[in-house]
C-alpha atoms as a PDB file:
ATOM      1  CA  UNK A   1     -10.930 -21.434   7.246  1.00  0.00           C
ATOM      2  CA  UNK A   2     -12.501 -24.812   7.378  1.00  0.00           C
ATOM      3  CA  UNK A   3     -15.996 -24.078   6.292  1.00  0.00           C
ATOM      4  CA  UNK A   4     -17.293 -23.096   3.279  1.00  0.00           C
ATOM      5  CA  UNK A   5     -18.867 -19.757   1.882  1.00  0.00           C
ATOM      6  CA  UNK A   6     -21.944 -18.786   3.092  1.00  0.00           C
ATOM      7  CA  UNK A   7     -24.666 -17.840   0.472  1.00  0.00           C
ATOM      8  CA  UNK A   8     -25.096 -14.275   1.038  1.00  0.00           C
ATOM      9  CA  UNK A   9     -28.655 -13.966  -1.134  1.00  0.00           C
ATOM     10  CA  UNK A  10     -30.623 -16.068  -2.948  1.00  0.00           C
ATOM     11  CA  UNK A  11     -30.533 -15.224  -7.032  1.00  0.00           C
ATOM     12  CA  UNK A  12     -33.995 -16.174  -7.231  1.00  0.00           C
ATOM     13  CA  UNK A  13     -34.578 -13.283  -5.357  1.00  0.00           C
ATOM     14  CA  UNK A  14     -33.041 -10.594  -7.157  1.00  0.00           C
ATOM     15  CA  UNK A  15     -34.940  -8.906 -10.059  1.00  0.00           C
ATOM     16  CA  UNK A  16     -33.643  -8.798 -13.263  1.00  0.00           C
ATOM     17  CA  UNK A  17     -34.549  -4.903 -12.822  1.00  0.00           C
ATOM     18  CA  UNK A  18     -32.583  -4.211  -9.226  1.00  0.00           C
ATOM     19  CA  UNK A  19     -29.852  -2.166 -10.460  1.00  0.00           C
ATOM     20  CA  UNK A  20     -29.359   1.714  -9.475  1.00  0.00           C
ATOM     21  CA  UNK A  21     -31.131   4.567 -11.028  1.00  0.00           C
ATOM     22  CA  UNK A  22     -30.522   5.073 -14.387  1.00  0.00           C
ATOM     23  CA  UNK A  23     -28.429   8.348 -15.046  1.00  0.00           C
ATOM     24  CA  UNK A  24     -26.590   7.058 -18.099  1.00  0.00           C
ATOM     25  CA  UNK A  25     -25.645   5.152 -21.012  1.00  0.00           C
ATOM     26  CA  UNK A  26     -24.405   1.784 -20.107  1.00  0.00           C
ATOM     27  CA  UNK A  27     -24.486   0.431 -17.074  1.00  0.00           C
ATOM     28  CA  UNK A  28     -21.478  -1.765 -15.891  1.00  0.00           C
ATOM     29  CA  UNK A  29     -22.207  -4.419 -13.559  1.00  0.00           C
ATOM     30  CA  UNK A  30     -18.659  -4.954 -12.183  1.00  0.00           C
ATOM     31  CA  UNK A  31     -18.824  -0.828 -10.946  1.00  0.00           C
ATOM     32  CA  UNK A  32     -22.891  -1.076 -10.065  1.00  0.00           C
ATOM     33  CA  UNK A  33     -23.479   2.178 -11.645  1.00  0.00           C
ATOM     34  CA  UNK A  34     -24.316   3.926 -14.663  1.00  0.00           C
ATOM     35  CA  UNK A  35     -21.479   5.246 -17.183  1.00  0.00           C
ATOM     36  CA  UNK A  36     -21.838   8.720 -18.824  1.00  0.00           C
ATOM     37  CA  UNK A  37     -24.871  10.051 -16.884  1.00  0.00           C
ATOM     38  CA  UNK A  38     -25.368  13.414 -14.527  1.00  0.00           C
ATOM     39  CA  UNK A  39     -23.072  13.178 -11.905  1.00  0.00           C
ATOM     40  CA  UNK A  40     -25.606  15.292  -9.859  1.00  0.00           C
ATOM     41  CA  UNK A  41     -28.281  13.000  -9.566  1.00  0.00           C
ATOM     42  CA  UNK A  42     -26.010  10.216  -7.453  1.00  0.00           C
ATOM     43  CA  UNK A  43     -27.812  10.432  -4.745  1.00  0.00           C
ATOM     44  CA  UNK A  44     -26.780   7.514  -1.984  1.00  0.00           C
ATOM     45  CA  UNK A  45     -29.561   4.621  -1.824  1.00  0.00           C
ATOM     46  CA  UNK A  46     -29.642   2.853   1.179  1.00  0.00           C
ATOM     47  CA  UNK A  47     -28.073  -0.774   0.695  1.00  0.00           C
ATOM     48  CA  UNK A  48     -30.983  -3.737   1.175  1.00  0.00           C
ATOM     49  CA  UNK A  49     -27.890  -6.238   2.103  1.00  0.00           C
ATOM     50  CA  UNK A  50     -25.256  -6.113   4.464  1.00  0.00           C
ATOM     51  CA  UNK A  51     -22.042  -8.522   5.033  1.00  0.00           C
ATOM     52  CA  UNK A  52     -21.446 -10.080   8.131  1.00  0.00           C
ATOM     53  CA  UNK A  53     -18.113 -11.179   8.922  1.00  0.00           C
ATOM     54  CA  UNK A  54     -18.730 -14.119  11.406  1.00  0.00           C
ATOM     55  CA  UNK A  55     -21.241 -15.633   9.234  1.00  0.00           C
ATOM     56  CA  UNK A  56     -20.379 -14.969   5.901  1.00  0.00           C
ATOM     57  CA  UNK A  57     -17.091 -15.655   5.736  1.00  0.00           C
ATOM     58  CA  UNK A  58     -15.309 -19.065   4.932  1.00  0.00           C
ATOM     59  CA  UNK A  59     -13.093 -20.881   1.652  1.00  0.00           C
ATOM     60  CA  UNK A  60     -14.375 -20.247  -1.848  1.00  0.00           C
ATOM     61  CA  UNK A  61     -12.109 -21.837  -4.910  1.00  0.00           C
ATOM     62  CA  UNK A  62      -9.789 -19.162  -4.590  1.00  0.00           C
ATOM     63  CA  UNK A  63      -6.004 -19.298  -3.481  1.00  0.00           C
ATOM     64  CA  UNK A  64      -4.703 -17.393  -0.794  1.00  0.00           C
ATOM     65  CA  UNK A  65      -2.087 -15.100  -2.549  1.00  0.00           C
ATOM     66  CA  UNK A  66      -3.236 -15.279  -5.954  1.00  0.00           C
ATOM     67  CA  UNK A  67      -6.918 -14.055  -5.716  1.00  0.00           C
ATOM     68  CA  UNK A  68      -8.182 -10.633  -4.794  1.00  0.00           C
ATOM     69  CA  UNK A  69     -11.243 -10.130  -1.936  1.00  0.00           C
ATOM     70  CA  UNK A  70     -15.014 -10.836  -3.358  1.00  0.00           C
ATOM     71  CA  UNK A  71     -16.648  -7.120  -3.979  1.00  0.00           C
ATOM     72  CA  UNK A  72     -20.394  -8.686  -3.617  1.00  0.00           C
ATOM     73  CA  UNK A  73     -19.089 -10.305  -0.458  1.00  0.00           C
ATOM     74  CA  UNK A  74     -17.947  -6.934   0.883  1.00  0.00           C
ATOM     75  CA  UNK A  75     -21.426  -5.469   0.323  1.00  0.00           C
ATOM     76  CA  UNK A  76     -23.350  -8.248   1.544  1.00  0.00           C
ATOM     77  CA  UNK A  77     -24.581  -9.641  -1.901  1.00  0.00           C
ATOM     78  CA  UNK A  78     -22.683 -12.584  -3.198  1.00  0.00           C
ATOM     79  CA  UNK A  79     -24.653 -15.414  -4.541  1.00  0.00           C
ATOM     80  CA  UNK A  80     -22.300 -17.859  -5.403  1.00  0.00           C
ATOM     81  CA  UNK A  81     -20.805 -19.167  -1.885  1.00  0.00           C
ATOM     82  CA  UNK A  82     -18.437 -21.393  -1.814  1.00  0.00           C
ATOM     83  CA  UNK A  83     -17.766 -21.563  -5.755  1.00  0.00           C
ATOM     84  CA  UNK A  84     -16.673 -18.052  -5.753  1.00  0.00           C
ATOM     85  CA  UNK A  85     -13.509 -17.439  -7.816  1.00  0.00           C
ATOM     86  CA  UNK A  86     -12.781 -14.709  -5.062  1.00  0.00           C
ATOM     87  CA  UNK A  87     -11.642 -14.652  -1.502  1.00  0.00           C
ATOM     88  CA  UNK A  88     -14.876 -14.457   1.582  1.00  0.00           C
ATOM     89  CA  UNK A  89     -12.944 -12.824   4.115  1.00  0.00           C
ATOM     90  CA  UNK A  90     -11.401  -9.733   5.360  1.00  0.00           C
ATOM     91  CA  UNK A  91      -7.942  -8.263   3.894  1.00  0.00           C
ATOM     92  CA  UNK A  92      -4.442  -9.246   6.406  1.00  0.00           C
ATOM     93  CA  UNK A  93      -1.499  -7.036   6.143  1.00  0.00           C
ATOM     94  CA  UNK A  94       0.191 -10.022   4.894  1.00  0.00           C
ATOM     95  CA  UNK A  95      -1.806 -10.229   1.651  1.00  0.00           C
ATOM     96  CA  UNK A  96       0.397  -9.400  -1.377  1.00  0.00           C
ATOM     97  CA  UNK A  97      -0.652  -5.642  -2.319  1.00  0.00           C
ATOM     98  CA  UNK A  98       0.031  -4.444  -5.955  1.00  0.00           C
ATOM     99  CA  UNK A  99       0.112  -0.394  -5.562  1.00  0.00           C
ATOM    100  CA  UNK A 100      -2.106   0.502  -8.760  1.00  0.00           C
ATOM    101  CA  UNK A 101      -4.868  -2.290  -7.696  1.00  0.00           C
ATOM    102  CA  UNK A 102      -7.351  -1.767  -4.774  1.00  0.00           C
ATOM    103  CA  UNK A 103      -8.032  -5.270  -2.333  1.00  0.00           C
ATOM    104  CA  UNK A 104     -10.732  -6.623  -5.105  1.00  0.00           C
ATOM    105  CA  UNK A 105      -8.566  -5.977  -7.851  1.00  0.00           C
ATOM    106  CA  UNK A 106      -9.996  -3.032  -9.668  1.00  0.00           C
ATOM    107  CA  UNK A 107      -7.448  -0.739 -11.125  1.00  0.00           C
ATOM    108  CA  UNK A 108      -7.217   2.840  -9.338  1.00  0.00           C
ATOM    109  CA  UNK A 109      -6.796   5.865 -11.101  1.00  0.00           C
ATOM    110  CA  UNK A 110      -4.049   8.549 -11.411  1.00  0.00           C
ATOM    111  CA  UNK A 111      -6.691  11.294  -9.869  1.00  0.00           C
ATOM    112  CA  UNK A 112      -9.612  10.790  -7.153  1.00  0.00           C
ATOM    113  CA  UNK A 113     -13.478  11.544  -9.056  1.00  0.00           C
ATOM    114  CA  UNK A 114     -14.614  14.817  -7.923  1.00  0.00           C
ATOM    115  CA  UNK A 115     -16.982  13.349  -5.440  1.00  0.00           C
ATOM    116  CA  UNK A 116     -14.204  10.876  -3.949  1.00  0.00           C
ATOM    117  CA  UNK A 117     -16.122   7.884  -4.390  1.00  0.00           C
ATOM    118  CA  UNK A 118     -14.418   5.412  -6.824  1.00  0.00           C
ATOM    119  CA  UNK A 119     -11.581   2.736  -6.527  1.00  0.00           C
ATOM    120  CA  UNK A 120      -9.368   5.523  -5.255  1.00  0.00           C
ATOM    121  CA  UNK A 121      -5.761   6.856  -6.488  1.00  0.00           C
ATOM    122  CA  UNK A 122      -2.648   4.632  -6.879  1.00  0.00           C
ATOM    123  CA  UNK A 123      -0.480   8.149  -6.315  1.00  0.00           C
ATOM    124  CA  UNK A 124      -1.738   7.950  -3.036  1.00  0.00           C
ATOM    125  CA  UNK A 125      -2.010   5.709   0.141  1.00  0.00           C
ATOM    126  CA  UNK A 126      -5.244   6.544   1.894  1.00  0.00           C
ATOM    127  CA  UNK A 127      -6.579   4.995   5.160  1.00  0.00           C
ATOM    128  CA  UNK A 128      -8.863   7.600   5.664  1.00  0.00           C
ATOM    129  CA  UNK A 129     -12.393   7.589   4.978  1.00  0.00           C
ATOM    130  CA  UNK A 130     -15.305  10.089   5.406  1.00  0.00           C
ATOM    131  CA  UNK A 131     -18.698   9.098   6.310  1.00  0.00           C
ATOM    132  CA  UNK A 132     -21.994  11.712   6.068  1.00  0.00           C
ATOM    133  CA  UNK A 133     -25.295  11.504   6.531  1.00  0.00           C
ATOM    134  CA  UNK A 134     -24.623  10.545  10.605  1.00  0.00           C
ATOM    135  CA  UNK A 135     -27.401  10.560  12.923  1.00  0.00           C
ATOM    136  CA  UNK A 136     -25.196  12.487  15.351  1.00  0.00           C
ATOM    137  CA  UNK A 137     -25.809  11.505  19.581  1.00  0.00           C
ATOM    138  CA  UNK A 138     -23.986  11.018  22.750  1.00  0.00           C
ATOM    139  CA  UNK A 139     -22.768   7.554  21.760  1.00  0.00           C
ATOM    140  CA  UNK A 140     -21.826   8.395  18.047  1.00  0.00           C
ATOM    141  CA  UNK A 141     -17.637   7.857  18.205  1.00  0.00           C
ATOM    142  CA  UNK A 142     -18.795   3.898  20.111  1.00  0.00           C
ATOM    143  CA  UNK A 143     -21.171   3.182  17.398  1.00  0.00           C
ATOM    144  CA  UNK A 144     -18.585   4.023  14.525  1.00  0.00           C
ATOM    145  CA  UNK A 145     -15.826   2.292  16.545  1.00  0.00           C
ATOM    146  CA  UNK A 146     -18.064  -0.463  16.658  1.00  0.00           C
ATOM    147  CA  UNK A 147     -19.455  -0.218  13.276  1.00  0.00           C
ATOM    148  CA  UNK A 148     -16.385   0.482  11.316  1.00  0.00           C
ATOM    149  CA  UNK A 149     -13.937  -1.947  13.429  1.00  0.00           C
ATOM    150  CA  UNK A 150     -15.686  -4.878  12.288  1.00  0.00           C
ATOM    151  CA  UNK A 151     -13.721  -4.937   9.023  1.00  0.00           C
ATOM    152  CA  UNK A 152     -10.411  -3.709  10.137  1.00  0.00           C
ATOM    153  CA  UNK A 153      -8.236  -1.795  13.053  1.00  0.00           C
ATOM    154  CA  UNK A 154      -9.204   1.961  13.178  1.00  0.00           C
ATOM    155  CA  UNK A 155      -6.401   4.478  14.582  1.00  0.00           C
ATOM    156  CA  UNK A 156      -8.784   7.201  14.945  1.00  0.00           C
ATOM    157  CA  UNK A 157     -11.925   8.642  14.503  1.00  0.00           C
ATOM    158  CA  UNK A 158     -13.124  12.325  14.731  1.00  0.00           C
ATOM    159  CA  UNK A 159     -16.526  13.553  14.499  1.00  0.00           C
ATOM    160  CA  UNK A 160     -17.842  16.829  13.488  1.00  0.00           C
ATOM    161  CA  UNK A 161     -20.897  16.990  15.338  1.00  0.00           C
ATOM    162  CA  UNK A 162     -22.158  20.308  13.476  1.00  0.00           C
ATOM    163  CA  UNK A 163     -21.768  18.869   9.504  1.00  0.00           C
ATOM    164  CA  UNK A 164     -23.189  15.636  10.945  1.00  0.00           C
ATOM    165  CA  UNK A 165     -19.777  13.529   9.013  1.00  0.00           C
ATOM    166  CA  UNK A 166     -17.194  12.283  10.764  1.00  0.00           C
ATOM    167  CA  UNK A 167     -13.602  10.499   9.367  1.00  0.00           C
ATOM    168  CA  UNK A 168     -12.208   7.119  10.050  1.00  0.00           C
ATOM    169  CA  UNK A 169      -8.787   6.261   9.948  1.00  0.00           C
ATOM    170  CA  UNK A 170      -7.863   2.481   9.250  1.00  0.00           C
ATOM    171  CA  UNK A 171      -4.076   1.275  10.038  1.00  0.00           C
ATOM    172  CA  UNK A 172      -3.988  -0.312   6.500  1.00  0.00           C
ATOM    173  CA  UNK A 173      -5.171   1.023   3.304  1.00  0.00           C
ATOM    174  CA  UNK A 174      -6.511  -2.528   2.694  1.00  0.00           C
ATOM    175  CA  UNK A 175      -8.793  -2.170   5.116  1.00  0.00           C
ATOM    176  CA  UNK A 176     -10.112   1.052   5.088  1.00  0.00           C
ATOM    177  CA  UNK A 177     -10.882  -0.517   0.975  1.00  0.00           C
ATOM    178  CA  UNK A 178     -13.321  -2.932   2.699  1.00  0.00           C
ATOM    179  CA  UNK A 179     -14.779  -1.151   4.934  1.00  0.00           C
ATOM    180  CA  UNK A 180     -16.111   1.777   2.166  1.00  0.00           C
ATOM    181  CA  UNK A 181     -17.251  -1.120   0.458  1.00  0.00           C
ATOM    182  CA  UNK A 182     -19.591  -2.612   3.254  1.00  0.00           C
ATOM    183  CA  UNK A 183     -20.350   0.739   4.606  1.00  0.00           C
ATOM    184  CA  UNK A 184     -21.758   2.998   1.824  1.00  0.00           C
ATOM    185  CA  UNK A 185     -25.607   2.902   2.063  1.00  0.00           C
ATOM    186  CA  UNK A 186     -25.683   1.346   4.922  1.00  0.00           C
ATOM    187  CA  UNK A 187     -27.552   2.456   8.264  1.00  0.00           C
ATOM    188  CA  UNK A 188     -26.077   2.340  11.733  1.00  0.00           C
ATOM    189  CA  UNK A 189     -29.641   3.044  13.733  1.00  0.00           C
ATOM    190  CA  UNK A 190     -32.332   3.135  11.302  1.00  0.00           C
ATOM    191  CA  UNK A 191     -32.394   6.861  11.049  1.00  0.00           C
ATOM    192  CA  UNK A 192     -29.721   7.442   9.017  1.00  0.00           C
ATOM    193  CA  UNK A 193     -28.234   6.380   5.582  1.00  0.00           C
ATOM    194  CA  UNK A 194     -24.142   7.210   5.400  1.00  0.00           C
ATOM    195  CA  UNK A 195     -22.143   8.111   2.379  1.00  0.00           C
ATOM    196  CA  UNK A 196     -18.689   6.919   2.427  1.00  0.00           C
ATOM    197  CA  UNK A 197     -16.190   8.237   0.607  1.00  0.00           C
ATOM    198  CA  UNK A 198     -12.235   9.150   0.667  1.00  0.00           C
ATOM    199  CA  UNK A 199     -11.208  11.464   2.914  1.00  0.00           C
ATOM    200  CA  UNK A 200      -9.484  14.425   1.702  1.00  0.00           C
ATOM    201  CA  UNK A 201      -5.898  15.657   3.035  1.00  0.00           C
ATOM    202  CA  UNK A 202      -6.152  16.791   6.492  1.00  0.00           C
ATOM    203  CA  UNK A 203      -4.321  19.927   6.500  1.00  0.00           C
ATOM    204  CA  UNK A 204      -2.679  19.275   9.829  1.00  0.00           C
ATOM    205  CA  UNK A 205       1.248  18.556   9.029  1.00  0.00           C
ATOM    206  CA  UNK A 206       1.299  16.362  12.250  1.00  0.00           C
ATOM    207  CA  UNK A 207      -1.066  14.094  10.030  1.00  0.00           C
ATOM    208  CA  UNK A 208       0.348  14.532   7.025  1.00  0.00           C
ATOM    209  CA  UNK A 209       3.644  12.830   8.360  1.00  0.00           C
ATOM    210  CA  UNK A 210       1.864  10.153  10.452  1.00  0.00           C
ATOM    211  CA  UNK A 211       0.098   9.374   6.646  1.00  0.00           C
ATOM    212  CA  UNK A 212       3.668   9.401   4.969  1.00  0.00           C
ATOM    213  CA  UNK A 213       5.454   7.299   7.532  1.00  0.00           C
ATOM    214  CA  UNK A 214       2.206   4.949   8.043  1.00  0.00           C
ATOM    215  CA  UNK A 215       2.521   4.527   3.802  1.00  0.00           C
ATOM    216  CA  UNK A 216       6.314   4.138   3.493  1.00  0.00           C
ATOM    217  CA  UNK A 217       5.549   1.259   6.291  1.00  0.00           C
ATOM    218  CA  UNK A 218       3.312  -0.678   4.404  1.00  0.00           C
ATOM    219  CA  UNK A 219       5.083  -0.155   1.248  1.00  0.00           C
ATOM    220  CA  UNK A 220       8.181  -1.506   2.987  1.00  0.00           C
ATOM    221  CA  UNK A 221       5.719  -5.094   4.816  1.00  0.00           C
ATOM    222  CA  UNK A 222       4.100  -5.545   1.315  1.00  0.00           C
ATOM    223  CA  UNK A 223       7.610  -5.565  -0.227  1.00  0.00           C
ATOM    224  CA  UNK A 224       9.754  -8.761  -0.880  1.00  0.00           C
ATOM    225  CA  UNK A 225      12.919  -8.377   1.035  1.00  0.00           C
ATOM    226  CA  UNK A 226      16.178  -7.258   0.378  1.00  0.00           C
ATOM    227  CA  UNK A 227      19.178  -9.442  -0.117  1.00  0.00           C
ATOM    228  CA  UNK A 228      22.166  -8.646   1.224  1.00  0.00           C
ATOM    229  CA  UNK A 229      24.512  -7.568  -0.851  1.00  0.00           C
ATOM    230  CA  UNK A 230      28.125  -9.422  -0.755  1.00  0.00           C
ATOM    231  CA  UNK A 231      31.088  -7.439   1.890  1.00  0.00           C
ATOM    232  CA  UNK A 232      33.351  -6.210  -0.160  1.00  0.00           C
ATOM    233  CA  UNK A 233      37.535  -5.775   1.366  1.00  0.00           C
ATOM    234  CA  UNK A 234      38.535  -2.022   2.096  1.00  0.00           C
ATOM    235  CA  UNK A 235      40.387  -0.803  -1.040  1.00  0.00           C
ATOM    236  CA  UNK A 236      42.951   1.917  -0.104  1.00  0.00           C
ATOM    237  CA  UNK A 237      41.853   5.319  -2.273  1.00  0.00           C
ATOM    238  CA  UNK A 238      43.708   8.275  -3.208  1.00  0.00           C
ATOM    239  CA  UNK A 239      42.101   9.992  -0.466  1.00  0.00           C
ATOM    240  CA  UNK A 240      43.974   7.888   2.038  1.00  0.00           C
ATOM    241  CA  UNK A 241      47.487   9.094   1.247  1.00  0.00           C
ATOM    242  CA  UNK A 242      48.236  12.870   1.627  1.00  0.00           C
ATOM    243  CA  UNK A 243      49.838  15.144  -0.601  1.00  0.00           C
ATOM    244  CA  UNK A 244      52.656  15.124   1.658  1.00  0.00           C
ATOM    245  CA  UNK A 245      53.294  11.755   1.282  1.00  0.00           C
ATOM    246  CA  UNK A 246      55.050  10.022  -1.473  1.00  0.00           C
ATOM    247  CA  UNK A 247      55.438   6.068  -1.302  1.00  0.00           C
ATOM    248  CA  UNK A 248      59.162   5.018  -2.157  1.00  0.00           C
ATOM    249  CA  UNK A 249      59.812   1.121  -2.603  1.00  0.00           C
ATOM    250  CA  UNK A 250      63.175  -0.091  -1.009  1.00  0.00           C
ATOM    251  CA  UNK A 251      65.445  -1.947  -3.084  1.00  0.00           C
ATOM    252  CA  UNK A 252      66.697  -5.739  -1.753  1.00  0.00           C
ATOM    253  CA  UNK A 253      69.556  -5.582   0.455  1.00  0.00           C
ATOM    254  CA  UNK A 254      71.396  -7.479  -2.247  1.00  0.00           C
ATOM    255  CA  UNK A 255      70.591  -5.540  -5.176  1.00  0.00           C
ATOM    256  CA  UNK A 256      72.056  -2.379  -3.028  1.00  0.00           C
ATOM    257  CA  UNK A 257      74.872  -4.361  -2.637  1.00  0.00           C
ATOM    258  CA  UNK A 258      75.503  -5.643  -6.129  1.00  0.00           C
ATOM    259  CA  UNK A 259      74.866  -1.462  -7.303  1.00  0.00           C
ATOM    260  CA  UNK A 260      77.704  -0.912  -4.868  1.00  0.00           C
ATOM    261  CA  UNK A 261      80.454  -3.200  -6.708  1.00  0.00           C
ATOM    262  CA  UNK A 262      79.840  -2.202 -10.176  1.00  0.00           C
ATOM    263  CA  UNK A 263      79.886   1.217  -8.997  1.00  0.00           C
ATOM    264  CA  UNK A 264      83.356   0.528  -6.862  1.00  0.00           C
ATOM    265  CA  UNK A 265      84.235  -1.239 -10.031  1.00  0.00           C
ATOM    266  CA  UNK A 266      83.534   1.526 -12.553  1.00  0.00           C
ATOM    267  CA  UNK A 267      85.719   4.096 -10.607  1.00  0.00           C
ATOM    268  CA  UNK A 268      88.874   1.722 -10.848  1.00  0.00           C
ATOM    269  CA  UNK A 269      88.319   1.440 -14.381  1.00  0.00           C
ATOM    270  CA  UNK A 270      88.742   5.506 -14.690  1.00  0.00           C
ATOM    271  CA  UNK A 271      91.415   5.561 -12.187  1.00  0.00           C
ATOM    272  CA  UNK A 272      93.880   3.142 -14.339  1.00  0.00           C
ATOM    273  CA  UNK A 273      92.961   4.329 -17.785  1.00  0.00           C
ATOM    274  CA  UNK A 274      93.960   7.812 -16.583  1.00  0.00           C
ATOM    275  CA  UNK A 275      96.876   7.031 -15.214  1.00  0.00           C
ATOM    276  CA  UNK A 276      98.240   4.986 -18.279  1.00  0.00           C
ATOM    277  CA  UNK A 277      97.208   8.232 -20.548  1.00  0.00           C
ATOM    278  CA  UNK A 278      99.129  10.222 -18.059  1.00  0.00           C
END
């Protein structure tokens, strides 16, 4: 990219007191939430920023390849610009993806939170991701395609127009880790205020192997490759001879020869000492 960062907000702007609700103990700033509170009372706020790709994006001070994606970019709230130690931009399927680490770096969890919000699982690949709180009409699948597929390719979307939710499938992981990101809180008409989280299983086996195959893929374009290994000459095994078989080695013409004479040469010896007994 050859401009710089864009300053999302201004710090002089933000209160020392805009944080979320307080339902806990401590509140960490890297997670925006409070620690050891009632998990009852998170109730989705929605999100006064919002990230926009073609304007926000552009070089910070960190390295392609070393650095993970900027979280506060993601959600539209990054103060620092250009002299971010994180990347501004979305994930590529050629960034380097460590399988216990999410796209900004946080470390994922053996199991999913009860409420499937969270970094996510690193036992798990998951592209999908479930959105509530829809303000369901005619033109709902175009405005999530168009919503959503800012930050990433989606493979598919279905909508359940009755529970007012509806789940989007990314083709990466990586992306479908931005997108929850910039998503959660946000609105998509001004009527509604959508909850993303991870998507659950879907039962249907069909699925289930498009998820497996669509993992072992990235897995295998994340991976370094393989070197070959060295061809090795065909070795002869025991298998290759039959019992029937038996391998004899010939003597030399000459040696069969020289056996010969001594032999021819023994039997004289017996013929004249018996004769001279006799």
């Amino acid at each position: 990219m050859d401009r710089p960062a864009r300053v999302q907000v201004n710090p002089d702007d933000i209160p020392d007191d805009d944080k979320p609700p307080q339902t806990g103990h401590t509140f960490n700033i890297w997670y925006l939430q409070w620690a050891g509170g009632d998990r009852s009372s998170n109730v989705t706020q929605r999100s006064k920023t919002r990230v926009k790709i073609s304007e926000d994006s552009g070089y910070t001070r960190a390295k392609d390849g070393k650095s993970p994606l900027c979280l506060f970019f993601a959600r539209g709230c990054c103060y620092k610009g250009k002299s971010c130690q994180f990347l501004h931009r979305l994930p590529l399927p050629t960034d380097p993806a460590i399988p216990s680490q999410d796209c900004f770096g946080r470390d994922k969890t053996a199991d999913y939170k009860d409420n499937m919000s969270g970094v996510g699982s690193f036992n798990k690949v998951n592209k999908t991701l479930y959105a509530a709180g829809l303000h369901v009409n005619d033109e709902i699948e175009e405005t999530l395609a168009n919503q959503f597929g800012e930050f990433g390719s989606i493979d598919k979307i279905r909508v359940l127009r009755s529970k007012a939710c509806a789940f989007i499938s990314f083709k990466y992981e990586s992306e479908a880790q931005f997108a929850k990101e910039a998503m959660d809180g946000q609105t998509m008409d001004g009527n509604d205020t959508l909850t993303v989280r991870w998507a659950n299983d879907d039962p249907n086996p069909n699925a289930q192997q498009s998820t497996k195959r669509g993992g072992a893929q990235e897995e295998e374009n994340s991976a370094p490759p393989k070197k070959k290994p060295p061809k090795e000459e065909p070795v002869a095994s025991e298998k290759d001879v039959s019992d029937e078989e038996e391998i004899v080695e010939e003597e030399p013409t000459s040696s069969r020869r020289l056996l010969g004479t001594a032999r021819l040469a023994a039997l004289g010896s017996i013929q004249w000492s018996t004769q001279h007994k006799a």
